[in-house]
PDB file of N, CA and C in Angstrom:
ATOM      1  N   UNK A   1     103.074-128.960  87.229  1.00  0.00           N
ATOM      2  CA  UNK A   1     103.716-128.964  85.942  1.00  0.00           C
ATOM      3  C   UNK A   1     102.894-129.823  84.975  1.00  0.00           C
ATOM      4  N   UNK A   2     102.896-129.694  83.667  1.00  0.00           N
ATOM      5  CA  UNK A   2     101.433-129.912  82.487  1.00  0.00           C
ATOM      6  C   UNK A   2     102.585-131.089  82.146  1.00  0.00           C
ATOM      7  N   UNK A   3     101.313-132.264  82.067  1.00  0.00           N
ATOM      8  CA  UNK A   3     102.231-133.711  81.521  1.00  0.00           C
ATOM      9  C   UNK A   3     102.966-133.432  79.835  1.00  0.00           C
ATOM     10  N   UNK A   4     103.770-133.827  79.738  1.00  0.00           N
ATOM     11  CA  UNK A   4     103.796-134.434  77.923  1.00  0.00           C
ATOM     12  C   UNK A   4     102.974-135.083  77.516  1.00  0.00           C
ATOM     13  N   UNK A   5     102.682-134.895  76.186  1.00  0.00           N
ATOM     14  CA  UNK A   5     101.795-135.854  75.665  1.00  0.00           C
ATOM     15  C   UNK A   5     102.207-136.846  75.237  1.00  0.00           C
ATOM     16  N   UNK A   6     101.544-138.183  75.415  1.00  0.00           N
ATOM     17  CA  UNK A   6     101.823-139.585  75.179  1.00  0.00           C
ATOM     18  C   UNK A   6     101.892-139.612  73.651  1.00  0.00           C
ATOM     19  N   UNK A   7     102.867-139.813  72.771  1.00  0.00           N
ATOM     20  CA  UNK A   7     103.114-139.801  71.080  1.00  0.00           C
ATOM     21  C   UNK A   7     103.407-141.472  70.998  1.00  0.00           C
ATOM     22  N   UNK A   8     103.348-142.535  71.876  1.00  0.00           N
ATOM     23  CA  UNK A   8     103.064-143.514  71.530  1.00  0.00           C
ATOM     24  C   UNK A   8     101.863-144.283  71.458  1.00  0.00           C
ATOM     25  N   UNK A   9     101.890-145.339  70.820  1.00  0.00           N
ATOM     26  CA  UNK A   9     100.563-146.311  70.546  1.00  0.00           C
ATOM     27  C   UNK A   9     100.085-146.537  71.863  1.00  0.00           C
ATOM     28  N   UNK A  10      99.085-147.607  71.820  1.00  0.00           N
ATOM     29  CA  UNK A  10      98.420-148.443  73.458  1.00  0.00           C
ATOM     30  C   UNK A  10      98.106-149.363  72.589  1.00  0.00           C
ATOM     31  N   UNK A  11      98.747-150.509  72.723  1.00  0.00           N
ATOM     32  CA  UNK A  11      98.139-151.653  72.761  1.00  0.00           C
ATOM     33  C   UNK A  11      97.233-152.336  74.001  1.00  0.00           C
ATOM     34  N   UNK A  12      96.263-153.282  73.690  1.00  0.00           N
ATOM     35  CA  UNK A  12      95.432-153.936  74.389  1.00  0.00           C
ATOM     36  C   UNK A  12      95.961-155.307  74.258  1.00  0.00           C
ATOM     37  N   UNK A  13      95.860-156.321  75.474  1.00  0.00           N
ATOM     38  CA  UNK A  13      96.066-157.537  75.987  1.00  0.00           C
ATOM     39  C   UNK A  13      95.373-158.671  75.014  1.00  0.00           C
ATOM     40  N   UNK A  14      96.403-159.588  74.237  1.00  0.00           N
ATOM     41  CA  UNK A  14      95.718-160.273  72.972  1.00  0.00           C
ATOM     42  C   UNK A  14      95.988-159.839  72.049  1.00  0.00           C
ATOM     43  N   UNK A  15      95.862-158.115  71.354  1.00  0.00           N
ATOM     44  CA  UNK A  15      96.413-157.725  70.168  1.00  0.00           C
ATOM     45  C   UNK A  15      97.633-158.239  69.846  1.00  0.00           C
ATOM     46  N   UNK A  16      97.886-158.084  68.291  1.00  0.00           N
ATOM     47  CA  UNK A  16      99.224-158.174  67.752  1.00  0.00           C
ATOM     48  C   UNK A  16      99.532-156.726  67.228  1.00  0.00           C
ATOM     49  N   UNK A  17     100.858-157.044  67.411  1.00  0.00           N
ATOM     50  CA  UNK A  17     101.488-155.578  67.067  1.00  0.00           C
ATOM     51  C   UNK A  17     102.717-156.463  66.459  1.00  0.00           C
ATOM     52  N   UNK A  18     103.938-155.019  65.853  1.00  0.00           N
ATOM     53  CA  UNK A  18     104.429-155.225  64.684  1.00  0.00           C
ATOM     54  C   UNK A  18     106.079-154.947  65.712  1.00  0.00           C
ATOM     55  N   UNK A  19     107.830-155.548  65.588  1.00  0.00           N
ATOM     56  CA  UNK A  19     108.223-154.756  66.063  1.00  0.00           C
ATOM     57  C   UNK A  19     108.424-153.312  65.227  1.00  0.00           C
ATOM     58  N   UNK A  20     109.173-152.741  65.961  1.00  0.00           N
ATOM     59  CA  UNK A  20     109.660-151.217  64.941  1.00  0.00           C
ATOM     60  C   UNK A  20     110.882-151.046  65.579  1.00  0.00           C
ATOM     61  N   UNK A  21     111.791-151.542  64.474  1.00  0.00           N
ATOM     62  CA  UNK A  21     112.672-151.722  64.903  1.00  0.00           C
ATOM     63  C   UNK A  21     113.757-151.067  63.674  1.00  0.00           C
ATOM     64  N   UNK A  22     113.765-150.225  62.732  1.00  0.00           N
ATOM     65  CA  UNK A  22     113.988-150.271  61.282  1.00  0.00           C
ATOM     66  C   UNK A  22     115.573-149.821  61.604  1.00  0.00           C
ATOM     67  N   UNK A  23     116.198-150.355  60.338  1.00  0.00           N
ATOM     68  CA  UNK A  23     117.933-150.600  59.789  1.00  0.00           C
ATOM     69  C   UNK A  23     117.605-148.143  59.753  1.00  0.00           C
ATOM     70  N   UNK A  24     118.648-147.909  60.486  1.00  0.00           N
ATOM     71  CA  UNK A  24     118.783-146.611  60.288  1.00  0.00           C
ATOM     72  C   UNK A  24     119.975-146.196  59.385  1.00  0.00           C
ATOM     73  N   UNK A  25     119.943-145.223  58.167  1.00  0.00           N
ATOM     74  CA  UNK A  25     120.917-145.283  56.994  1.00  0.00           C
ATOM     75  C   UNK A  25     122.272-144.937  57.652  1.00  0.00           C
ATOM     76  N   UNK A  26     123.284-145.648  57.775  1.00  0.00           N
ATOM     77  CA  UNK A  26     124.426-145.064  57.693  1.00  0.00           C
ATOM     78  C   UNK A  26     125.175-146.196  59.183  1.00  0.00           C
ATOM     79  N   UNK A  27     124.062-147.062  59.393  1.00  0.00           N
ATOM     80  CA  UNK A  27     124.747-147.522  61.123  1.00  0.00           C
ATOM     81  C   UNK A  27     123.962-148.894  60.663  1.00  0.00           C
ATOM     82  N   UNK A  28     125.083-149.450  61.592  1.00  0.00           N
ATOM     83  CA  UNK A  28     124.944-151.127  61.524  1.00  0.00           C
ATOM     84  C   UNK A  28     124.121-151.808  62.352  1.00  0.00           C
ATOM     85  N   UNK A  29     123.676-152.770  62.100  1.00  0.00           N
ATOM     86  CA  UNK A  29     122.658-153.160  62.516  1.00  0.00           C
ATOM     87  C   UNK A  29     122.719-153.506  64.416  1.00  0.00           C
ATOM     88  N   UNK A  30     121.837-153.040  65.358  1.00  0.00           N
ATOM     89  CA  UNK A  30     121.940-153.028  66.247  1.00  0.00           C
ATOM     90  C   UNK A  30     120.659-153.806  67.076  1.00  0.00           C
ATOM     91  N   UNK A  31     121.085-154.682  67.969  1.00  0.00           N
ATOM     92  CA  UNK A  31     119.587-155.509  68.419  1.00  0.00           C
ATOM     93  C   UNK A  31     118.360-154.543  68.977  1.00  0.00           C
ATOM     94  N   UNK A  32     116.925-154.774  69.072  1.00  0.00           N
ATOM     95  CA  UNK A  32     116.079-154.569  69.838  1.00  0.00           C
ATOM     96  C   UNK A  32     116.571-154.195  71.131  1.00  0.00           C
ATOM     97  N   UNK A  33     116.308-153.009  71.969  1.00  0.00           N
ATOM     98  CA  UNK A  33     116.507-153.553  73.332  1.00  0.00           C
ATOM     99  C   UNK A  33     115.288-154.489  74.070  1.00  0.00           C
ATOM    100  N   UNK A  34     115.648-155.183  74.820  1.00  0.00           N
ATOM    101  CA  UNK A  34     114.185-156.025  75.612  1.00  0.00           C
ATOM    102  C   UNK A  34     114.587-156.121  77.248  1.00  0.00           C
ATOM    103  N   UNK A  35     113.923-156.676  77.521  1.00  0.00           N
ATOM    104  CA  UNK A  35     113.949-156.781  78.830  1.00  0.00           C
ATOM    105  C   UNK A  35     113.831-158.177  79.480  1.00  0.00           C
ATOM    106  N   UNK A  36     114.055-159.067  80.644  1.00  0.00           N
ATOM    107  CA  UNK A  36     113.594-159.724  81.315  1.00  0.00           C
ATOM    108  C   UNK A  36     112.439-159.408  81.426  1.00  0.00           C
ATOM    109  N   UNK A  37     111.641-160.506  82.667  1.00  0.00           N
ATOM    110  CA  UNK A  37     110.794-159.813  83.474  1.00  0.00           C
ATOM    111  C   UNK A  37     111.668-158.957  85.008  1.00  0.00           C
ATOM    112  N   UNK A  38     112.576-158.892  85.089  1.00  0.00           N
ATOM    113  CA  UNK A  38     113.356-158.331  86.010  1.00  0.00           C
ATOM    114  C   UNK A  38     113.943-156.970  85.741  1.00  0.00           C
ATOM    115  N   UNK A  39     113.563-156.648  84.476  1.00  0.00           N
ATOM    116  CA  UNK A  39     114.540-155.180  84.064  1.00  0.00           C
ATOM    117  C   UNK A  39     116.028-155.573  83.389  1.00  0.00           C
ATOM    118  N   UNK A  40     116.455-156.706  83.543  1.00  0.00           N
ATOM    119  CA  UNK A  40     117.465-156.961  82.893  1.00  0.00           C
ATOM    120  C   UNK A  40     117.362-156.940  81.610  1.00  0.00           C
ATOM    121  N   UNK A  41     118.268-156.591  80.195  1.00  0.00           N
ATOM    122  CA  UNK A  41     118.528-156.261  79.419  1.00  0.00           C
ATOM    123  C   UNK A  41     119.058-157.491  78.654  1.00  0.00           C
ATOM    124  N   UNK A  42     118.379-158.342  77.436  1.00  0.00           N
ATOM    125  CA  UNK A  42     118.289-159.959  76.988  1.00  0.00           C
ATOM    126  C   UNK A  42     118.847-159.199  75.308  1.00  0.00           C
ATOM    127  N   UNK A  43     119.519-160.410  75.086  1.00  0.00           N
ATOM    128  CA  UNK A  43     120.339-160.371  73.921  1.00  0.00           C
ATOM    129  C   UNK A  43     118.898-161.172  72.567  1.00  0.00           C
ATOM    130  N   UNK A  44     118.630-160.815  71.911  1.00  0.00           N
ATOM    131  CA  UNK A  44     117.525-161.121  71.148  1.00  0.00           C
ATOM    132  C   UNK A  44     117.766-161.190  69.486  1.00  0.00           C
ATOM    133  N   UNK A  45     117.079-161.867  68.787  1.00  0.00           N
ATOM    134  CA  UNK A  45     117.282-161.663  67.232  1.00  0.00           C
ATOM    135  C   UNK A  45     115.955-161.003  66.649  1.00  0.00           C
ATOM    136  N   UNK A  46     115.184-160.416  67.744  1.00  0.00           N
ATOM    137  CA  UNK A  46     113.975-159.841  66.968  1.00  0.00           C
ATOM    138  C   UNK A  46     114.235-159.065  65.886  1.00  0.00           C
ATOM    139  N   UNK A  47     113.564-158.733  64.911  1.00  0.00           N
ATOM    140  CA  UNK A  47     113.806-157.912  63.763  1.00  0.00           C
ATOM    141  C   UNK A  47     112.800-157.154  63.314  1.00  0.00           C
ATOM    142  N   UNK A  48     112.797-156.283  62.863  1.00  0.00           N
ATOM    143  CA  UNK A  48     111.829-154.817  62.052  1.00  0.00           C
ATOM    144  C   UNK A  48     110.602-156.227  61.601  1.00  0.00           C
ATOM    145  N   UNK A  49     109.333-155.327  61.876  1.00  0.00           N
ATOM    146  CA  UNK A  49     108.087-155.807  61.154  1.00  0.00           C
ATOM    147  C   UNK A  49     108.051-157.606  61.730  1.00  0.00           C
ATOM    148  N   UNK A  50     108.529-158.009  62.711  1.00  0.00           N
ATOM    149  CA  UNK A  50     108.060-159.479  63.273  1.00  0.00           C
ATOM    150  C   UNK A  50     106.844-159.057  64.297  1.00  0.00           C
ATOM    151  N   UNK A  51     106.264-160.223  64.070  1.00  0.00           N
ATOM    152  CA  UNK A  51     104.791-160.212  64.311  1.00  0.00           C
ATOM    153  C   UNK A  51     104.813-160.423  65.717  1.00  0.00           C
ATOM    154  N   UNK A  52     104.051-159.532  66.516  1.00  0.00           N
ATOM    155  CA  UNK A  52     103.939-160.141  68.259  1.00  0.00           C
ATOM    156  C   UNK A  52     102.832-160.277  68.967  1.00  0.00           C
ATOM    157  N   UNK A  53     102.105-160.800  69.916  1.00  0.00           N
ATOM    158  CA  UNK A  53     101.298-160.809  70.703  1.00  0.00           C
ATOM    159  C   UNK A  53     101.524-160.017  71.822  1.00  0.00           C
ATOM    160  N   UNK A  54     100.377-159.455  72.449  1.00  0.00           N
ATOM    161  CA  UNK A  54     100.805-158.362  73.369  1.00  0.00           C
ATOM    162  C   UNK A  54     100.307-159.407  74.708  1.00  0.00           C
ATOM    163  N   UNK A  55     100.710-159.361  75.256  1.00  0.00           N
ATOM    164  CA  UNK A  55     100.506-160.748  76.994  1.00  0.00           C
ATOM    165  C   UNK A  55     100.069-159.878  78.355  1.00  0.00           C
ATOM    166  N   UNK A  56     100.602-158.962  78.802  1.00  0.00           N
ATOM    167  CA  UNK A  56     100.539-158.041  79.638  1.00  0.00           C
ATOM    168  C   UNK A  56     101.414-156.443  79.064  1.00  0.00           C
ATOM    169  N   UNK A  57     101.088-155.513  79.977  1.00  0.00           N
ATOM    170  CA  UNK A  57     101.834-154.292  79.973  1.00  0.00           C
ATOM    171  C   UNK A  57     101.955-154.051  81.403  1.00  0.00           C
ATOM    172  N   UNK A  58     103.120-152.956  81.666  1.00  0.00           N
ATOM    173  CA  UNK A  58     103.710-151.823  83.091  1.00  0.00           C
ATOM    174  C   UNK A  58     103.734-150.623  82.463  1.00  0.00           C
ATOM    175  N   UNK A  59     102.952-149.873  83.035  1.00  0.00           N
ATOM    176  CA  UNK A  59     103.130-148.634  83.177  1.00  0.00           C
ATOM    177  C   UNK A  59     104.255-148.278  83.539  1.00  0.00           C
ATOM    178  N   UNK A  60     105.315-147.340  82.938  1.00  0.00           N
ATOM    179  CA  UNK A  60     106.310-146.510  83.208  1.00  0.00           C
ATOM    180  C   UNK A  60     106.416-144.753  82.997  1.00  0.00           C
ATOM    181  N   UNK A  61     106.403-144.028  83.818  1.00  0.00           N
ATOM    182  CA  UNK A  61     106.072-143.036  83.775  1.00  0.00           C
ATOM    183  C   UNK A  61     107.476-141.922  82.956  1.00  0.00           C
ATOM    184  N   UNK A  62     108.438-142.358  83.542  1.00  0.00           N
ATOM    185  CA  UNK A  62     109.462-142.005  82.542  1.00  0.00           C
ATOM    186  C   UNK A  62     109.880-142.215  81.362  1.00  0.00           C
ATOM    187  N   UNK A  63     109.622-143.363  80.791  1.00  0.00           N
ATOM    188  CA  UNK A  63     109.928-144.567  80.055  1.00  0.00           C
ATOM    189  C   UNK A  63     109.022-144.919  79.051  1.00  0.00           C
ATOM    190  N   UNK A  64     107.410-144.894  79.455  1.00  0.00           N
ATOM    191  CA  UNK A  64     106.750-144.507  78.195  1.00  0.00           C
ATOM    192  C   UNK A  64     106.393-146.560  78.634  1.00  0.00           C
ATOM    193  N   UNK A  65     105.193-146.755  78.483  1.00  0.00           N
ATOM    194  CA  UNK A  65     104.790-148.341  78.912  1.00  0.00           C
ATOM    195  C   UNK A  65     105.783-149.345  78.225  1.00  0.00           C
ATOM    196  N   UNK A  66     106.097-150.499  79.159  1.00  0.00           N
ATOM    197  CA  UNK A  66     106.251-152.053  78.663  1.00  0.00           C
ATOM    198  C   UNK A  66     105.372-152.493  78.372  1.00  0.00           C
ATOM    199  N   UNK A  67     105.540-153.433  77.511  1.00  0.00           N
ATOM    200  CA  UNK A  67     104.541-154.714  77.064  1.00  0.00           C
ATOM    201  C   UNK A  67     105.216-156.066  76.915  1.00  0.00           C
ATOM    202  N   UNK A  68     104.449-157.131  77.643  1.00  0.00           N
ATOM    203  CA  UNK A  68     105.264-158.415  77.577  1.00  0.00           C
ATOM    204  C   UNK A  68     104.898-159.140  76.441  1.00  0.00           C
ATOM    205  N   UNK A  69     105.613-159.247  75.504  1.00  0.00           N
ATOM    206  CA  UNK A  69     105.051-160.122  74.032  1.00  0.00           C
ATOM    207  C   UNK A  69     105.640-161.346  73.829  1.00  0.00           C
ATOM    208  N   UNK A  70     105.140-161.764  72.988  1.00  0.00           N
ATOM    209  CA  UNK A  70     105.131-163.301  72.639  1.00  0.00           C
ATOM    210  C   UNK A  70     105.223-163.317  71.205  1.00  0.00           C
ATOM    211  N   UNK A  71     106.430-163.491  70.567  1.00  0.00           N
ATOM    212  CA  UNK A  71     106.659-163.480  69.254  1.00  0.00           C
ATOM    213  C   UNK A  71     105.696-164.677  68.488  1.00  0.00           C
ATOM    214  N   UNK A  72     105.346-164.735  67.570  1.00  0.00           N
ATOM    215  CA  UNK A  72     103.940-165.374  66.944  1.00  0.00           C
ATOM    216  C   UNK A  72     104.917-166.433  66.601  1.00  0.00           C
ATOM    217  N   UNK A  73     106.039-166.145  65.989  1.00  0.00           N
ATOM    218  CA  UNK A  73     107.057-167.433  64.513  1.00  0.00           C
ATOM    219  C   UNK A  73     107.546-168.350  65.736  1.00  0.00           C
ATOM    220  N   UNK A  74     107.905-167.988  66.951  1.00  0.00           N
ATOM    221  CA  UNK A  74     108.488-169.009  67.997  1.00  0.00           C
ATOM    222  C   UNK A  74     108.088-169.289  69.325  1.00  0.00           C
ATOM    223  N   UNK A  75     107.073-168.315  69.706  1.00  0.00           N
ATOM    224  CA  UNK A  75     106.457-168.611  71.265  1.00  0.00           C
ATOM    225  C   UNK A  75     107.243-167.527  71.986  1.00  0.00           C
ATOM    226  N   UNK A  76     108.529-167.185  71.711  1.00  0.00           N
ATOM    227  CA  UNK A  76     109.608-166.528  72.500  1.00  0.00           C
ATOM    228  C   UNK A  76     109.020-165.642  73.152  1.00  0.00           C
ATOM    229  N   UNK A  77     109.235-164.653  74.708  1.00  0.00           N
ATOM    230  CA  UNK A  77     108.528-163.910  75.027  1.00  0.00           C
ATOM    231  C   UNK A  77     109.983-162.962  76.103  1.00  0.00           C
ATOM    232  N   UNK A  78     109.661-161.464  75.971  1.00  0.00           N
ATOM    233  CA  UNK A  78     110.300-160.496  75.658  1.00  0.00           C
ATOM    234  C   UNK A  78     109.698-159.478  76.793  1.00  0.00           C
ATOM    235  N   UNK A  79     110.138-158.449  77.209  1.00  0.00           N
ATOM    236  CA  UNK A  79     109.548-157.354  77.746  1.00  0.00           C
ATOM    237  C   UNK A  79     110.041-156.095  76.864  1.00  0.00           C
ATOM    238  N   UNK A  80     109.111-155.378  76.146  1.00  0.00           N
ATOM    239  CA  UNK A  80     109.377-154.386  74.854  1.00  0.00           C
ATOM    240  C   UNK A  80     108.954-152.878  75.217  1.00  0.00           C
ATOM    241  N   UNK A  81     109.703-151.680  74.610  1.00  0.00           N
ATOM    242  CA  UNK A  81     108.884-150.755  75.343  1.00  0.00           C
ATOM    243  C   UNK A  81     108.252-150.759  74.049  1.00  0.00           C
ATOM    244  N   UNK A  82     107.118-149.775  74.388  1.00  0.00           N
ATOM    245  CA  UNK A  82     106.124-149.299  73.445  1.00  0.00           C
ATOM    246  C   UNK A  82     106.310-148.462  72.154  1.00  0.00           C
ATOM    247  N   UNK A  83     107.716-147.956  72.471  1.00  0.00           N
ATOM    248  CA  UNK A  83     108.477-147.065  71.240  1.00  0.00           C
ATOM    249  C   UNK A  83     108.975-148.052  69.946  1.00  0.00           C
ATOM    250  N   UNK A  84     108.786-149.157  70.766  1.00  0.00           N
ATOM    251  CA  UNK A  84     109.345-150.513  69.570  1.00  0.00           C
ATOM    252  C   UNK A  84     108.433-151.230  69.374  1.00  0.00           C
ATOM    253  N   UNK A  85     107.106-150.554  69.264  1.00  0.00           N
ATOM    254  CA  UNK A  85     105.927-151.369  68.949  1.00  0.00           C
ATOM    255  C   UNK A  85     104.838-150.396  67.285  1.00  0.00           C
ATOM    256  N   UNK A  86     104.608-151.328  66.964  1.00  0.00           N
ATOM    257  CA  UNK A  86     103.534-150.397  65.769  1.00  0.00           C
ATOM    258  C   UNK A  86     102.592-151.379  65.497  1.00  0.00           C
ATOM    259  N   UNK A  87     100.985-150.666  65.051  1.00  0.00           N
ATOM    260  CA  UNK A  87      99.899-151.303  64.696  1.00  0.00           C
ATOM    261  C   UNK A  87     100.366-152.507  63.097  1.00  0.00           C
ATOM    262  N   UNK A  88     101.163-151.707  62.265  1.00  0.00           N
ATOM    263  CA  UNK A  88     101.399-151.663  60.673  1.00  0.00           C
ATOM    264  C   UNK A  88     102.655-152.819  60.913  1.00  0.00           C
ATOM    265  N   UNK A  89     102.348-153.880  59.589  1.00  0.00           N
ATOM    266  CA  UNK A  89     103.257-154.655  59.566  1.00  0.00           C
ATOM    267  C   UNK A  89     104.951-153.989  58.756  1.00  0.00           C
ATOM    268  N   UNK A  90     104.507-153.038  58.000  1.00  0.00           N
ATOM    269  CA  UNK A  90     105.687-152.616  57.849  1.00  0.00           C
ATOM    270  C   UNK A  90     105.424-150.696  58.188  1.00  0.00           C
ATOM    271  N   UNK A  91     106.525-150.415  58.402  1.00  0.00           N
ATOM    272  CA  UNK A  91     106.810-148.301  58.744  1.00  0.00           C
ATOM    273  C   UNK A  91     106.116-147.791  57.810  1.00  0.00           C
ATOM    274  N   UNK A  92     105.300-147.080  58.498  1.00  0.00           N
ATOM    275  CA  UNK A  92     104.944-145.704  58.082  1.00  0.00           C
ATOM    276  C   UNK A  92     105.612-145.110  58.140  1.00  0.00           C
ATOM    277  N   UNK A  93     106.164-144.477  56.333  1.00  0.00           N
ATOM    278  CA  UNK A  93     106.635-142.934  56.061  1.00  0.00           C
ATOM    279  C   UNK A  93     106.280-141.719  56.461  1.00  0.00           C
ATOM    280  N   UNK A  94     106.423-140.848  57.034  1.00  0.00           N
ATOM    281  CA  UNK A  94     105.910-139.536  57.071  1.00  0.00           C
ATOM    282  C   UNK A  94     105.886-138.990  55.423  1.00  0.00           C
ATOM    283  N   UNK A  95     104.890-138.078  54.910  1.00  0.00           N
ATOM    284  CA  UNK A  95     105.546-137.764  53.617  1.00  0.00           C
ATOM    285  C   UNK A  95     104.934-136.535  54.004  1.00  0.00           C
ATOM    286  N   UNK A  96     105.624-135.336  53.919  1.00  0.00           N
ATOM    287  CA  UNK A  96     105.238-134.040  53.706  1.00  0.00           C
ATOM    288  C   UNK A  96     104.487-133.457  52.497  1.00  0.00           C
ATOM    289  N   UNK A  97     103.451-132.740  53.140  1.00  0.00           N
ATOM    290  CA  UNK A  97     102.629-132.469  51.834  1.00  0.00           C
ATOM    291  C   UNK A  97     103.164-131.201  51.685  1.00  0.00           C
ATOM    292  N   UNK A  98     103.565-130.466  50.368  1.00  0.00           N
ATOM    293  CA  UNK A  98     103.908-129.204  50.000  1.00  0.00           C
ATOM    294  C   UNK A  98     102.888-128.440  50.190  1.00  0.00           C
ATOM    295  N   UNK A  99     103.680-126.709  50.700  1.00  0.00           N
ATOM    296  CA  UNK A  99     102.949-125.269  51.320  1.00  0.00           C
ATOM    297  C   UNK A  99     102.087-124.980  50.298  1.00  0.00           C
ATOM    298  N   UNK A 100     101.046-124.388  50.574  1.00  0.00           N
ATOM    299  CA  UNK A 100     100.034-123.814  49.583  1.00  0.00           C
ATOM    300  C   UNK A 100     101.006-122.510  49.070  1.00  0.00           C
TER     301      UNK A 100
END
């Protein structure tokens, strides 16, 4: 069976990355999910566009990679998936270009 294609980033060990975490219109504000290093599920105040260090990653094949970060403003350190990660300090819009 033909893999999916990977539609997330790769960060490298040392980079900073951004979270992506953005307020969605119509719903209240809801935390990051994160992780232990155990898989457990940590109550957090991370927020859209905070700055992180990338420390290690896990491959997850269902799940799409972890990365263990280190928030830059406090030292704090997190296990994030990669869907909540971006190069850009703030979201990229998609903007559709109109049909010829």
């Amino acid at each position: 069976m033909p893999r999916k294609p990977n539609k997330q980033d790769v960060f490298c060990v040392g980079w900073h990355a951004f979270v992506n975490w953005p307020l969605r219109p119509g719903r209240s504000p809801s935390p990051v999910p994160l992780l232990d290093s155990f898989g457990n599920p940590l109550s957090n105040d991370l927020a859209d566009g905070q700055e992180v260090e990338i420390l290690s990653w896990r491959p997850k094949s269902s799940q799409g990679s972890l990365y263990q970060v280190r928030r830059i403003a406090d030292a704090s350190e997190w296990w994030i998936s990669a869907s909540h990660l971006r190069r850009q300090s703030h979201a990229v819009v998609a903007v559709e270009s109109p049909l010829p």
